[in-house]
N, C-alpha and C. Protein backbone atom coordinates (compact mmCIF):
# COMPACT_ATOMS: atom_id res chain seq x y z
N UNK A 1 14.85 -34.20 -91.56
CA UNK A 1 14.36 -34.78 -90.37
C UNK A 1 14.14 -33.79 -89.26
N UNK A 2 15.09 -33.05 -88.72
CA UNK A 2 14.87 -31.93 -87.97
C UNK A 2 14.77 -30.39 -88.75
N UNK A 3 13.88 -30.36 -89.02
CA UNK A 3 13.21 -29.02 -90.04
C UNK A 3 12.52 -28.36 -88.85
N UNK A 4 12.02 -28.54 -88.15
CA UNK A 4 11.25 -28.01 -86.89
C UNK A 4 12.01 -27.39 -86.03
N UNK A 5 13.24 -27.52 -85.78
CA UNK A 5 14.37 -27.47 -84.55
C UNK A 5 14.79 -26.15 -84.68
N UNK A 6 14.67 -25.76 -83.38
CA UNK A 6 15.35 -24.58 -83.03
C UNK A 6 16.36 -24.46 -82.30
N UNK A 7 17.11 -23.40 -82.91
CA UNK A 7 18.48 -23.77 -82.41
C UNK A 7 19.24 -23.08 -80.96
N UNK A 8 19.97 -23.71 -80.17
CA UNK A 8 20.36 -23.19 -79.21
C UNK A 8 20.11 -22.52 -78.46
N UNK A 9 21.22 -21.56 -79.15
CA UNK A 9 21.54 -20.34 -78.88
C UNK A 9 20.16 -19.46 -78.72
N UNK A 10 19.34 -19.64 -79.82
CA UNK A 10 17.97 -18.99 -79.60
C UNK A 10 16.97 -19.59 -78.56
N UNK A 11 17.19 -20.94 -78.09
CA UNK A 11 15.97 -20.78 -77.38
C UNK A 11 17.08 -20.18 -75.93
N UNK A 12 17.80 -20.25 -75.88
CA UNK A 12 18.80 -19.75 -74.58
C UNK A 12 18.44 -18.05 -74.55
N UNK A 13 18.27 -17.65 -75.46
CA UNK A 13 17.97 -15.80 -75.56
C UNK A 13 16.78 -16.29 -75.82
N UNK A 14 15.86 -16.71 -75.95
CA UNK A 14 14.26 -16.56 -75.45
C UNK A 14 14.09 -16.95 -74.38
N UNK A 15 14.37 -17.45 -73.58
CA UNK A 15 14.53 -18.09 -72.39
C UNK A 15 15.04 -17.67 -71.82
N UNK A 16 16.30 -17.55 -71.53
CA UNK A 16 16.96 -16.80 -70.58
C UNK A 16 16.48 -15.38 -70.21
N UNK A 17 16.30 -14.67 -71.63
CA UNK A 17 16.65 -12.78 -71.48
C UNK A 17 15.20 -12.46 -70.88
N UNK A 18 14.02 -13.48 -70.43
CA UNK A 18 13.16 -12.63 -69.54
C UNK A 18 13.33 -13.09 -68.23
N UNK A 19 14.61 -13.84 -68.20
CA UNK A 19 14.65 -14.03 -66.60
C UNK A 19 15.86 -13.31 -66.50
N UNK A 20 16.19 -13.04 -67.28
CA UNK A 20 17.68 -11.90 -66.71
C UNK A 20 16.98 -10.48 -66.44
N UNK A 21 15.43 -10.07 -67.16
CA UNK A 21 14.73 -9.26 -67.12
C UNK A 21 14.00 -9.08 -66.06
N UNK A 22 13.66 -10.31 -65.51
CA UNK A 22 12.55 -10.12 -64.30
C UNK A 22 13.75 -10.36 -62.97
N UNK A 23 14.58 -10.43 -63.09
CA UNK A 23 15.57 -10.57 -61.61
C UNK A 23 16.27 -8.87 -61.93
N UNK A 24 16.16 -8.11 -62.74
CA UNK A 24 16.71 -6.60 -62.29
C UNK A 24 15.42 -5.85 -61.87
N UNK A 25 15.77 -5.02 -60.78
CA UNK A 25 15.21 -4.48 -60.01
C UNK A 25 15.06 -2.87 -60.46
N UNK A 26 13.50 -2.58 -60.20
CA UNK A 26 13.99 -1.01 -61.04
C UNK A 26 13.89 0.06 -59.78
N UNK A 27 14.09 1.16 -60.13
CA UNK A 27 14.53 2.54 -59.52
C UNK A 27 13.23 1.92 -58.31
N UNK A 28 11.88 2.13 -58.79
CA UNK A 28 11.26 2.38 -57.93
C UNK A 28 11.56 1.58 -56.57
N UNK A 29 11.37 -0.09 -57.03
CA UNK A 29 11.14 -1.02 -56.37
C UNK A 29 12.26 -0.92 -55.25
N UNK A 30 14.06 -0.13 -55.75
CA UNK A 30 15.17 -0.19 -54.77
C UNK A 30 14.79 0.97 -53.96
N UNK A 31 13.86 1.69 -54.04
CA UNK A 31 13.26 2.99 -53.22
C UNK A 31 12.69 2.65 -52.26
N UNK A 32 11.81 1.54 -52.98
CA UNK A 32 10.43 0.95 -51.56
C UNK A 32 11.48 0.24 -50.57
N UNK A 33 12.02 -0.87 -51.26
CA UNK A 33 13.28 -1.76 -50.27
C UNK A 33 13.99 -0.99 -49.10
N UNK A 34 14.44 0.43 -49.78
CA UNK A 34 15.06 0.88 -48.86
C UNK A 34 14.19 1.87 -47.52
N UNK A 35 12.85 1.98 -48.10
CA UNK A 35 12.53 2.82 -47.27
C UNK A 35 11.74 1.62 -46.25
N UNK A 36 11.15 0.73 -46.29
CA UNK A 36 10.57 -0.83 -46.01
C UNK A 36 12.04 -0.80 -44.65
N UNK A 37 13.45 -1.01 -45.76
CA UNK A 37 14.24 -1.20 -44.42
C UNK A 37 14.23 -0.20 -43.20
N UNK A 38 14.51 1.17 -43.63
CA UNK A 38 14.43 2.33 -42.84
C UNK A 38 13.06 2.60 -41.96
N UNK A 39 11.91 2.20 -41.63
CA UNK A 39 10.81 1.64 -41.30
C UNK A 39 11.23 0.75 -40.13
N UNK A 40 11.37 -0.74 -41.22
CA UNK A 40 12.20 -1.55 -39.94
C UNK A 40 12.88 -0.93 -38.80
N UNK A 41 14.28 -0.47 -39.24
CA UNK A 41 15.30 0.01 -38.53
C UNK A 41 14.16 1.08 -37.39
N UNK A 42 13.41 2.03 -37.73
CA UNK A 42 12.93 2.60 -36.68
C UNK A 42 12.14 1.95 -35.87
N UNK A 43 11.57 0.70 -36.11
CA UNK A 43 10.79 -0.09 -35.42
C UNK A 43 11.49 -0.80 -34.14
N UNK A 44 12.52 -1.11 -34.63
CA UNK A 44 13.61 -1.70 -34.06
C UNK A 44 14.05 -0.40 -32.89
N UNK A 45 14.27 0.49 -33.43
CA UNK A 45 14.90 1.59 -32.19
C UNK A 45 13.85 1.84 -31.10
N UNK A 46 12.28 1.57 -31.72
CA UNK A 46 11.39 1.75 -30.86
C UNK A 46 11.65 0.76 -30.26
N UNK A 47 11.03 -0.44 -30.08
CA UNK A 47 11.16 -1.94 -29.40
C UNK A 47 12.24 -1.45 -28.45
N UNK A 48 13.95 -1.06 -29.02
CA UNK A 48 14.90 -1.45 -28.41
C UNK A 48 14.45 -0.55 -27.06
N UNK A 49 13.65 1.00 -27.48
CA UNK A 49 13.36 1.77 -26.18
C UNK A 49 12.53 1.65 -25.07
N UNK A 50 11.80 0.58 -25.91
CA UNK A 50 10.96 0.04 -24.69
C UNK A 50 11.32 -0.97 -23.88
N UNK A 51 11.98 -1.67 -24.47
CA UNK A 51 12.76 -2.77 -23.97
C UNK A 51 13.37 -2.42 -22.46
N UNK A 52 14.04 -1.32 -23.10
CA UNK A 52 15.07 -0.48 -22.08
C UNK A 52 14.14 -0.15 -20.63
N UNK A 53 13.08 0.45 -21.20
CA UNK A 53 11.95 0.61 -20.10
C UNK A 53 11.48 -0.30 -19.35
N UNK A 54 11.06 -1.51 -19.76
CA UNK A 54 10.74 -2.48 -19.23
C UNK A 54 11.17 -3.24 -18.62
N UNK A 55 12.98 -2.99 -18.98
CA UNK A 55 13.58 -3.69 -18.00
C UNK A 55 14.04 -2.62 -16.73
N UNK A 56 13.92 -1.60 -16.81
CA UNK A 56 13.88 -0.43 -15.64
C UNK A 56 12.69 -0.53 -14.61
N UNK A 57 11.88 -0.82 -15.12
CA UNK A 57 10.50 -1.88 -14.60
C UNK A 57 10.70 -2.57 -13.86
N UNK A 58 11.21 -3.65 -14.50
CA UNK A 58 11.56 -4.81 -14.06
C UNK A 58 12.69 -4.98 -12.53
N UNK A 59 13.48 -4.25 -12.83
CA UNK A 59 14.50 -3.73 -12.01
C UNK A 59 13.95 -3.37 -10.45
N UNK A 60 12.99 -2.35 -10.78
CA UNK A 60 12.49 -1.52 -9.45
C UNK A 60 11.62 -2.40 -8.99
N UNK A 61 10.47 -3.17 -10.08
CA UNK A 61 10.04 -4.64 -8.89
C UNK A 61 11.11 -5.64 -8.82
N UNK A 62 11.92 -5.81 -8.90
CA UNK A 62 12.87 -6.59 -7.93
C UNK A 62 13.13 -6.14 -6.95
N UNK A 63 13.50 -4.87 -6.93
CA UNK A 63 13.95 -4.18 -5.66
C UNK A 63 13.06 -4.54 -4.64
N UNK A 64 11.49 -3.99 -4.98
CA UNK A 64 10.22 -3.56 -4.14
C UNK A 64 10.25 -5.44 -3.72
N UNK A 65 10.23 -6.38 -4.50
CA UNK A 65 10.28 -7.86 -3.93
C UNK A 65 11.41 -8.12 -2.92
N UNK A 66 12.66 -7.74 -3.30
CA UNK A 66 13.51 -7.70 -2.35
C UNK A 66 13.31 -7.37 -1.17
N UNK A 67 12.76 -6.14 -1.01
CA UNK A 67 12.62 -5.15 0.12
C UNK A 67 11.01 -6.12 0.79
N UNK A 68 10.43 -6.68 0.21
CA UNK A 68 9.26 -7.27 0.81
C UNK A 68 9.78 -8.56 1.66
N UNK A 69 10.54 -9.08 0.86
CA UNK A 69 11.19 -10.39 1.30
C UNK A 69 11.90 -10.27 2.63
N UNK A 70 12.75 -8.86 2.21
CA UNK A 70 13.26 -8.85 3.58
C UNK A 70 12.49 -8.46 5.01
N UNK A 71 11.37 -7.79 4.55
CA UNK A 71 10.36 -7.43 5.48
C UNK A 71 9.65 -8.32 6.43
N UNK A 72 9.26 -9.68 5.47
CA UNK A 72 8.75 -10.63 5.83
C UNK A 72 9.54 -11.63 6.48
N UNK A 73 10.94 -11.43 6.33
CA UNK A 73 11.77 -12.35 7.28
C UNK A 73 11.57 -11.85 8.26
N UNK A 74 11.41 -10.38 8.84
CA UNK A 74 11.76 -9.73 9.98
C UNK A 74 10.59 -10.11 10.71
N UNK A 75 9.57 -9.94 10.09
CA UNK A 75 8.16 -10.17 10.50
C UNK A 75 8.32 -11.78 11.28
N UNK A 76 8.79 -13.01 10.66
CA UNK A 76 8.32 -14.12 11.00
C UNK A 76 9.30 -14.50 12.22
N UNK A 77 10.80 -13.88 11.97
CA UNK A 77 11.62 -13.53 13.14
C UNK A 77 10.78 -12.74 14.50
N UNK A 78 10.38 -12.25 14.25
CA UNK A 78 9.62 -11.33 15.62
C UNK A 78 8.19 -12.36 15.67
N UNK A 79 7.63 -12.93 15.10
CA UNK A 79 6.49 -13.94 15.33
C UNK A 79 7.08 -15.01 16.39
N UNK A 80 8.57 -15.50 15.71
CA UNK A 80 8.62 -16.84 16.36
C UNK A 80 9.18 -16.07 18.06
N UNK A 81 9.62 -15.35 17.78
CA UNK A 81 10.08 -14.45 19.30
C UNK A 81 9.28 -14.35 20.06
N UNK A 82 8.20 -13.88 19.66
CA UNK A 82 7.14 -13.61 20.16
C UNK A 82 6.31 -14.93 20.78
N UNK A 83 6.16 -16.29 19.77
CA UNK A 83 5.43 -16.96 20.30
C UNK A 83 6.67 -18.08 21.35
N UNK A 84 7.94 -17.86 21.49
CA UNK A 84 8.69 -18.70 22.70
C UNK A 84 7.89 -17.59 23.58
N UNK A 85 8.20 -16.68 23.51
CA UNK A 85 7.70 -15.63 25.14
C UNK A 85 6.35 -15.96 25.47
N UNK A 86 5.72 -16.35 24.40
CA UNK A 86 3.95 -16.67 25.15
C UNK A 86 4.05 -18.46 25.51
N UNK A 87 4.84 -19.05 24.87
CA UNK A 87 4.93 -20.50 25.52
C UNK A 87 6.09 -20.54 26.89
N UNK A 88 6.48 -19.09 27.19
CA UNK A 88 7.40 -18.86 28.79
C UNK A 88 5.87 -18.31 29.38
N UNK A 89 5.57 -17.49 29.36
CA UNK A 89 4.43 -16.92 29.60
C UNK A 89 3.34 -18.27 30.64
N UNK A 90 2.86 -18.85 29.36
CA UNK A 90 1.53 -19.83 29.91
C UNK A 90 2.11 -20.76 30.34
N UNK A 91 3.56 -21.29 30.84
CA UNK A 91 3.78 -22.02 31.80
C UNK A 91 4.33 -21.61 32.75
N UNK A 92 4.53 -20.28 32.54
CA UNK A 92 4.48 -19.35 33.83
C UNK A 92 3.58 -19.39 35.08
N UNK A 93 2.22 -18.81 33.79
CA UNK A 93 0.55 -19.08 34.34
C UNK A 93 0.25 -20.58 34.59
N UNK A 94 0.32 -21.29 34.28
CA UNK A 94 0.04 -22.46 34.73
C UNK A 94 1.05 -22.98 36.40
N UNK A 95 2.32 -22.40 36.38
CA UNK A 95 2.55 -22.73 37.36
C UNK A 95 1.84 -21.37 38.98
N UNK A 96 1.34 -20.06 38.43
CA UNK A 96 1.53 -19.54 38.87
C UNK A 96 -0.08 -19.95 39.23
N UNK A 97 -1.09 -20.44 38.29
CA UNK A 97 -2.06 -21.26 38.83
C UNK A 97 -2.20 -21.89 40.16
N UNK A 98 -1.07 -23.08 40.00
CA UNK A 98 -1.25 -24.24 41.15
C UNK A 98 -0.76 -24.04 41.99
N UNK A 99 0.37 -23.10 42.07
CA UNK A 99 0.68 -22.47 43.78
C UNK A 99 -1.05 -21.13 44.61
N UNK A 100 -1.60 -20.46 43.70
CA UNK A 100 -2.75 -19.76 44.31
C UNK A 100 -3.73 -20.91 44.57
N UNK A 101 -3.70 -22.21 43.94
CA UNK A 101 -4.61 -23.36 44.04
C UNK A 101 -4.11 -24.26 45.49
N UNK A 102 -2.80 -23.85 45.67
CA UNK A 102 -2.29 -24.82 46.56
C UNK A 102 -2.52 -23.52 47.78
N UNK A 103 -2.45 -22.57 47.68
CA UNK A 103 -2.50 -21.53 49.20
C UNK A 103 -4.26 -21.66 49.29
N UNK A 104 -4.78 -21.33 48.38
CA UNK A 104 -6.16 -21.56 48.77
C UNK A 104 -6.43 -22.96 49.47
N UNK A 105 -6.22 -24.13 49.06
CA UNK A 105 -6.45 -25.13 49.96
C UNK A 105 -5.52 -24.80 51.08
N UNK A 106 -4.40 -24.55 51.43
CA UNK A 106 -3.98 -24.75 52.81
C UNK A 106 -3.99 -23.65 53.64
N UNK A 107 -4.11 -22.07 53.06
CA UNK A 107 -4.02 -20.91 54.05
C UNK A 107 -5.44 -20.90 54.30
N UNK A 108 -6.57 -20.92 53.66
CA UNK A 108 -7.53 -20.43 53.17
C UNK A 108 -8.47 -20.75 54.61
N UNK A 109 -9.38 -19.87 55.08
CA UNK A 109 -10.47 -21.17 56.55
C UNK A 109 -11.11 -21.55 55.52
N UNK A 110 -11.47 -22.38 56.39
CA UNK A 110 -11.94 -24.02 55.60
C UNK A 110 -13.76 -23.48 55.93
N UNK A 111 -14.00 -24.12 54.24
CA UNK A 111 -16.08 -23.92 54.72
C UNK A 111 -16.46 -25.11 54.87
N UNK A 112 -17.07 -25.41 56.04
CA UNK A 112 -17.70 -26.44 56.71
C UNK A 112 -18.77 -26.67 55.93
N UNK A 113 -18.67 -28.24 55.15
CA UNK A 113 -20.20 -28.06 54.70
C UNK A 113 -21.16 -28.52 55.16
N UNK A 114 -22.16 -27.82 54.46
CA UNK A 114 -23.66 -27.91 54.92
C UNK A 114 -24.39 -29.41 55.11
N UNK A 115 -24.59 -29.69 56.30
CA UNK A 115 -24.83 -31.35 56.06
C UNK A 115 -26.81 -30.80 56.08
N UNK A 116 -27.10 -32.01 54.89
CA UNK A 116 -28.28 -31.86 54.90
C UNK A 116 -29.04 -32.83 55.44
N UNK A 117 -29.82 -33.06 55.58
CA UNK A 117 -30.95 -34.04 56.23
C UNK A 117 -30.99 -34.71 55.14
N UNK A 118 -30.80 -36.56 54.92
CA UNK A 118 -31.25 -37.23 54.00
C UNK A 118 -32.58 -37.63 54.24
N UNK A 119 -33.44 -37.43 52.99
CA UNK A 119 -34.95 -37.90 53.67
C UNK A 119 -34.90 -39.31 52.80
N UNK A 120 -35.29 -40.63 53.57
CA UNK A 120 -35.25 -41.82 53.11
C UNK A 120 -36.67 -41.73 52.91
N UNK A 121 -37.28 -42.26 52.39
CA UNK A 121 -38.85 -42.84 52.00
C UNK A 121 -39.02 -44.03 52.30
N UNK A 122 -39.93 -44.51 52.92
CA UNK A 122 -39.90 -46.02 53.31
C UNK A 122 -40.65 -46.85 52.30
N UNK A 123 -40.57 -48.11 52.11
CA UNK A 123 -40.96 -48.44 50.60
C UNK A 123 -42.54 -49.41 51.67
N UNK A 124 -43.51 -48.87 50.95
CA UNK A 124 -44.63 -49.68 51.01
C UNK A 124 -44.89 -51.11 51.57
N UNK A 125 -45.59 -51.48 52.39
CA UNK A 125 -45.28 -52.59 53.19
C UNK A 125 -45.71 -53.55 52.39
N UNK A 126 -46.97 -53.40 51.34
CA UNK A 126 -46.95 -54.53 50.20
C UNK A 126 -47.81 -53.33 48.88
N UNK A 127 -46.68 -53.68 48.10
CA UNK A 127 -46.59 -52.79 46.90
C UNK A 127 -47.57 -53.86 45.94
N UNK A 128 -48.24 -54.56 45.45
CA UNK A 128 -48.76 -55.40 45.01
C UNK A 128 -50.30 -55.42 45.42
N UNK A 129 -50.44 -55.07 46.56
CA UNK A 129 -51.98 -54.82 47.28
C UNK A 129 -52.59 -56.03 47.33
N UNK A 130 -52.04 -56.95 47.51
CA UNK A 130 -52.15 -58.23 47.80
C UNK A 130 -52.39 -58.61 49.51
């Protein structure tokens, strides 16, 4: 009945022994691996040096933002200073206005004005011509 059948053990060593074959790794292939890693690894030391740079970068524009920030406080501090003294200022001028407005009317001689002649027109004794 089973005349066809193969046994076990043999199909386990036909089977198995080219996958125990294709999972060892030869000379060359542990050469490439390692040099593939060593590659990496320098890629990595590069990155890490730029990294380093970039955040030294990074660093000195913070500073330069810092130093702007603080610039610009000083700036808006001396703006607002500046604009109380011009709102002391123009009600300064405004009062210093209505007292030269008030000596001119009362020290000042007075100009007599010019009286003119009103000319009346007399209206037509019949406008209709009647």
């Amino acid at each position: 009945m089973h005349k066809n059948r193969i046994s076990r053990g043999l199909l386990v060593l036909g089977v198995g022994m080219p996958l125990l074959l294709a999972g060892c790794a030869t000379r060359e292939s542990v050469e490439q691996a390692q040099n593939t890693a060593n590659a990496a690894d320098q890629h990595a030391a590069s990155a890490d040096s730029h990294a380093g740079v970039a955040d030294s970068h990074a660093m000195t524009a913070q500073s330069r933002a810092d130093e702007a920030y603080g610039v610009g406080n000083n700036a808006l501090g001396t703006a607002r200073t500046a604009d109380g003294k011009a709102d002391t200022l123009q009600a300064g001028l405004i009062k210093a206005n209505a007292r030269i407005s008030y000596l001119e009317r009362h020290l000042m001689p007075k100009h007599f004005k010019a009286h003119h002649k009103v000319v009346r027109h007399k209206k037509p004794a019949n406008p209709s011509g009647t």
